[in-house]
Every structure is written in C-alpha cells, then in structure tokens.
N, C-alpha and C. Protein backbone atom coordinates (compact mmCIF):
# COMPACT_ATOMS: atom_id res chain seq x y z
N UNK A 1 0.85 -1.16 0.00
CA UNK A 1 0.00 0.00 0.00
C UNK A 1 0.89 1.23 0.00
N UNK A 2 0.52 2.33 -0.90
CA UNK A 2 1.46 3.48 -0.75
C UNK A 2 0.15 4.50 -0.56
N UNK A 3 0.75 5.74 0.17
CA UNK A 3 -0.52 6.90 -0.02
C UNK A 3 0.68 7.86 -0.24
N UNK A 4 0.02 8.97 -1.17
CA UNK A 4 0.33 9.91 -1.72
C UNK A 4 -0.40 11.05 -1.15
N UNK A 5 0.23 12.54 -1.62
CA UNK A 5 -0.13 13.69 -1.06
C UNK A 5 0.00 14.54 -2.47
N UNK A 6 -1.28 15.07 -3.04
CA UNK A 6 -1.00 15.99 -4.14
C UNK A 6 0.16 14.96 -5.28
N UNK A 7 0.25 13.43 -5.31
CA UNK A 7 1.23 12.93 -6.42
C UNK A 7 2.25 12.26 -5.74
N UNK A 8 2.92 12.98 -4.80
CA UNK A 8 3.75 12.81 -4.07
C UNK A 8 3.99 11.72 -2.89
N UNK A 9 4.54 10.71 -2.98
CA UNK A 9 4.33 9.70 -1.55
C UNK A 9 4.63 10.09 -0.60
N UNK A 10 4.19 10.33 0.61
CA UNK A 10 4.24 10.17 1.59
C UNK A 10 4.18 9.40 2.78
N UNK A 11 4.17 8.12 2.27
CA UNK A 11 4.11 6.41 3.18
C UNK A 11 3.51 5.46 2.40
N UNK A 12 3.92 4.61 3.05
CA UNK A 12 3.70 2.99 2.15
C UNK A 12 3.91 1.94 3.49
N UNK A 13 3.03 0.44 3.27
CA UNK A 13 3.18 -0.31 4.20
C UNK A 13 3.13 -1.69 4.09
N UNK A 14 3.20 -2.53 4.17
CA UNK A 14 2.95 -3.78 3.44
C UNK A 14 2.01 -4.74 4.75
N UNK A 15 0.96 -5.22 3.84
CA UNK A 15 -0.04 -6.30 4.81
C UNK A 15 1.20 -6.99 5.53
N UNK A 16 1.95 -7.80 5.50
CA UNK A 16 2.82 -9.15 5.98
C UNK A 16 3.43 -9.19 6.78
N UNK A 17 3.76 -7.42 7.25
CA UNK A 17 4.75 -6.45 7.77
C UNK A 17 4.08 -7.09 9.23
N UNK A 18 2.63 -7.13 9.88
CA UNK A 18 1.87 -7.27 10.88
C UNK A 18 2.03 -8.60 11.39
N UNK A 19 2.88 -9.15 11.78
CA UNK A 19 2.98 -10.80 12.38
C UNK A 19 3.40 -11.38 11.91
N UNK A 20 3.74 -11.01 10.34
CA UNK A 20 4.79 -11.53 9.67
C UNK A 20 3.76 -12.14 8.18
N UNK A 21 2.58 -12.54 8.70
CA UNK A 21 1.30 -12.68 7.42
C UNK A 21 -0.09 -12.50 8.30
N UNK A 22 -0.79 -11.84 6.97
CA UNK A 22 -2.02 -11.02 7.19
C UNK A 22 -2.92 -12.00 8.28
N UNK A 23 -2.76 -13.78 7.87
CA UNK A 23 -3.93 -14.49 8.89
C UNK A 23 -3.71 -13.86 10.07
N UNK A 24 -2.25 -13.81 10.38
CA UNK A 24 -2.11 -14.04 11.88
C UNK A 24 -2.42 -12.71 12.64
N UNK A 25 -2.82 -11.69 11.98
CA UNK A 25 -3.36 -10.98 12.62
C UNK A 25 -5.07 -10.97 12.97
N UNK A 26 -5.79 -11.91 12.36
CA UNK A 26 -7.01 -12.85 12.54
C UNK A 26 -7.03 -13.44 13.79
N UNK A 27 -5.94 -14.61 13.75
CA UNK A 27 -6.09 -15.44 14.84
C UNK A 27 -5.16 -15.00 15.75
N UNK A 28 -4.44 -14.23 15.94
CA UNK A 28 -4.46 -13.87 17.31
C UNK A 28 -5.13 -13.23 18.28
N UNK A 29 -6.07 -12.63 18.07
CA UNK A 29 -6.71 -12.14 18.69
C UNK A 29 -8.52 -12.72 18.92
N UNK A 30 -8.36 -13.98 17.94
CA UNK A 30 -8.91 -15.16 18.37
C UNK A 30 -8.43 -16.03 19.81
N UNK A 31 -7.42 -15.97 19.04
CA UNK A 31 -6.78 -17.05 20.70
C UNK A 31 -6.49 -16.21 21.82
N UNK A 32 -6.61 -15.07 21.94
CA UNK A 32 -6.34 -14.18 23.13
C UNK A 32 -7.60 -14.18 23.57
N UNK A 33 -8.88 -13.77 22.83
CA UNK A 33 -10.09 -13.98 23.15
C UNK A 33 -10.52 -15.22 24.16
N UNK A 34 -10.21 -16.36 23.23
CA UNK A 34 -10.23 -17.77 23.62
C UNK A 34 -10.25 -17.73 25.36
N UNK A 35 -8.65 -17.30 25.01
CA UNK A 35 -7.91 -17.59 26.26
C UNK A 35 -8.86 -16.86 27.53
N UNK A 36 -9.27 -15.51 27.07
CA UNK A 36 -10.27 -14.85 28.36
C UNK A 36 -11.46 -15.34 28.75
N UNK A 37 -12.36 -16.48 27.84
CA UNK A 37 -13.27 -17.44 27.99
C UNK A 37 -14.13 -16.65 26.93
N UNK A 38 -13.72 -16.22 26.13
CA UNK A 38 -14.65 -14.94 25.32
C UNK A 38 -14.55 -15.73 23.67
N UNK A 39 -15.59 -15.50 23.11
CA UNK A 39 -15.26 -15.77 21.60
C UNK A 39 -15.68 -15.06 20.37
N UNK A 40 -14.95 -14.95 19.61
CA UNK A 40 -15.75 -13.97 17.76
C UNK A 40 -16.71 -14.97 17.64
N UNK A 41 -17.86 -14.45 17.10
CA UNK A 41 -18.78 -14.62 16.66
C UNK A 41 -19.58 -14.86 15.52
N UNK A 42 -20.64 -15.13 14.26
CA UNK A 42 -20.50 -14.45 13.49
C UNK A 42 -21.25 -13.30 13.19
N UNK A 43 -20.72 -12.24 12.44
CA UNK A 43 -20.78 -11.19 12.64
C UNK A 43 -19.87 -10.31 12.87
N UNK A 44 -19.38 -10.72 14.08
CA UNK A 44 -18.33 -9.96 14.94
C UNK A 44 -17.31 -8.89 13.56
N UNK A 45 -17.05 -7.50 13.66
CA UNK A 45 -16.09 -7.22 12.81
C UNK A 45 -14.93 -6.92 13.96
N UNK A 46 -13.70 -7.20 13.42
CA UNK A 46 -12.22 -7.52 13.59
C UNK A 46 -11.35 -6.14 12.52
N UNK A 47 -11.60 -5.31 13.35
CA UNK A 47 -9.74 -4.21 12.94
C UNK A 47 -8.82 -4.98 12.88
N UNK A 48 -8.01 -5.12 12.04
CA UNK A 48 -6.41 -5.25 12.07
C UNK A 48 -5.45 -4.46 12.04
N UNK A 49 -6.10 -3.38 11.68
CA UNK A 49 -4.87 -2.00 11.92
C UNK A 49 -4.53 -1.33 11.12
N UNK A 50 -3.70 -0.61 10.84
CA UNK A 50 -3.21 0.58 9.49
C UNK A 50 -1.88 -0.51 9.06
N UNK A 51 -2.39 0.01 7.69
CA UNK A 51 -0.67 0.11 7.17
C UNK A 51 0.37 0.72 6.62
N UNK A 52 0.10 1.86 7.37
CA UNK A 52 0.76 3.51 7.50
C UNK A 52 0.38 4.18 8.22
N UNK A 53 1.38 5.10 8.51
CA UNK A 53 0.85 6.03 9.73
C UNK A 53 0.08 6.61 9.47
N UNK A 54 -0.72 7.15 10.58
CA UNK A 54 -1.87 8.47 10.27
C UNK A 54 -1.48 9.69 9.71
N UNK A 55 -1.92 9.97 8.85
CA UNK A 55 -1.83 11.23 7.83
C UNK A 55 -2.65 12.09 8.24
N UNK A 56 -1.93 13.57 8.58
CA UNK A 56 -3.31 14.49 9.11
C UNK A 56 -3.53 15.52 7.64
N UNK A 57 -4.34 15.38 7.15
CA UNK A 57 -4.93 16.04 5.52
C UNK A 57 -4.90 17.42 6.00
N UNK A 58 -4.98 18.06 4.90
CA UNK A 58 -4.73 19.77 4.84
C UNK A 58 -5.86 19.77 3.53
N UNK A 59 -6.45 20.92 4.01
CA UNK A 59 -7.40 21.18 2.92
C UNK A 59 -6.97 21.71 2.11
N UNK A 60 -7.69 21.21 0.89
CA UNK A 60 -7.03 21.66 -0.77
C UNK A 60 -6.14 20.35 -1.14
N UNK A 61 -5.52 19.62 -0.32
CA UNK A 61 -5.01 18.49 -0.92
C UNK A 61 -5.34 17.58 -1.37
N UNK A 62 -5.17 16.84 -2.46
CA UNK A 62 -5.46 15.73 -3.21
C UNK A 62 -4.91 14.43 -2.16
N UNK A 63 -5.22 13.28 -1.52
CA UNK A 63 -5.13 12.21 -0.81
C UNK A 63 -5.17 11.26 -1.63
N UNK A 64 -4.13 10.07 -1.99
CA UNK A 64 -4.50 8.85 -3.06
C UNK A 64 -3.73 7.52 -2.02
N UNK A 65 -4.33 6.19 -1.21
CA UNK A 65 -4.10 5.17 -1.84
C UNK A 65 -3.92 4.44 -2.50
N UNK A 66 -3.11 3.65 -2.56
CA UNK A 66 -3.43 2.45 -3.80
C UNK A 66 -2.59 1.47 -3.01
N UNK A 67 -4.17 0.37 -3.19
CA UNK A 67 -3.52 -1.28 -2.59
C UNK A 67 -3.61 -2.13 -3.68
N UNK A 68 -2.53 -3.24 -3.69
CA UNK A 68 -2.92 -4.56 -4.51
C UNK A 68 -4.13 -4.62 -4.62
N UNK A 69 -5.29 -5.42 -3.47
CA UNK A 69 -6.80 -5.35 -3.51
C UNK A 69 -6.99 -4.33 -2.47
N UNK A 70 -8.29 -3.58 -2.85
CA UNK A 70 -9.39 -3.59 -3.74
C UNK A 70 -8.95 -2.29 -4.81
N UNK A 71 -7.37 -1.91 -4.55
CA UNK A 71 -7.11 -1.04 -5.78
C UNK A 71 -7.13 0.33 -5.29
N UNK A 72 -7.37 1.63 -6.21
CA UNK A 72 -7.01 3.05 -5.82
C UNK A 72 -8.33 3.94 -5.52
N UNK A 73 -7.80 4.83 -3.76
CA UNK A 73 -9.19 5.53 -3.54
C UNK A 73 -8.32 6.82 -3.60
N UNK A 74 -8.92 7.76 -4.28
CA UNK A 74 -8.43 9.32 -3.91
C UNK A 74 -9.86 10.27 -3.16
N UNK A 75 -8.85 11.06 -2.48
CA UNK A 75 -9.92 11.94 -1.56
C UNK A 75 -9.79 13.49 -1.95
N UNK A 76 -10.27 14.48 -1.97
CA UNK A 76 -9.78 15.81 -2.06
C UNK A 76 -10.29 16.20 -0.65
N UNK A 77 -9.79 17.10 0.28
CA UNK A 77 -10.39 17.38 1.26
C UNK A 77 -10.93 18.68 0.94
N UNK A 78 -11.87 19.28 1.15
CA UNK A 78 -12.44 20.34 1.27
C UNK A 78 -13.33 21.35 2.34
N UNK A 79 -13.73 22.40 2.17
CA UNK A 79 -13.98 23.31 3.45
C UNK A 79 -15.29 23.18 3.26
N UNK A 80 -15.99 23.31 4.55
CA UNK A 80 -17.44 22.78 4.40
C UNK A 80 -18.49 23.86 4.37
C-alpha cells in the first residue's frame, strides 16, 4: 500500500509487515479472546490495523491510496 499527497508519496506499508502474514493478525486475537473465555462470533467485525501512519490532511489536498486489492481511492479534502 502506498498513499500519496497531491502525487507525491508520503508512506507505504505492506499487509505481511503485521505478524509476519495477514492471517495471523485474525487469529491472534482469536486465541487471546479464547484464552479470556470470550469468543468472535458471526458477525463480529475484527480491525487489524493501518498500514501507514496516520496522515493528518490539509485542505485543498489531493489524498490517493493504492492497494494490490481492492485497488485506488483518492480523496480531495475540502472546506465545508
């Protein structure tokens, strides 16, 4: 994943980077659950986290992701 600023990158992160592969950020926090007598559900939604730091936007700037899946989101921020 890279995000850009106005064209420009400003961070990038890779899924695999998190436990070393994307499952295991699934099941760990399955088995930590487990372990408290607690369990996911279905339904239940599961964060796994960023994969870049938080970007604080400035208005007027153009904002672009782009991941392998599901591909490229751009944002413009604007004044309301």
């Amino acid at each position: 994943m890279c995000a850009f600023e106005d064209g420009t990158e400003i961070n990038s992160g890779v899924g695999s980077n998190a436990l070393s592969v994307p499952l295991a950020v699934m099941v760990w926090p399955a088995n930590h659950l487990n372990a408290l007598g607690l369990h996911l559900r279905k339904g239940d939604v599961l964060a796994t986290g960023l994969l870049t730091d938080v970007i604080e936007g400035t208005k007027g700037k153009t904002y672009r992701a782009e991941y392998h899946h599901p591909g490229t989101v751009d944002v413009t921020l604007t004044a309301r």
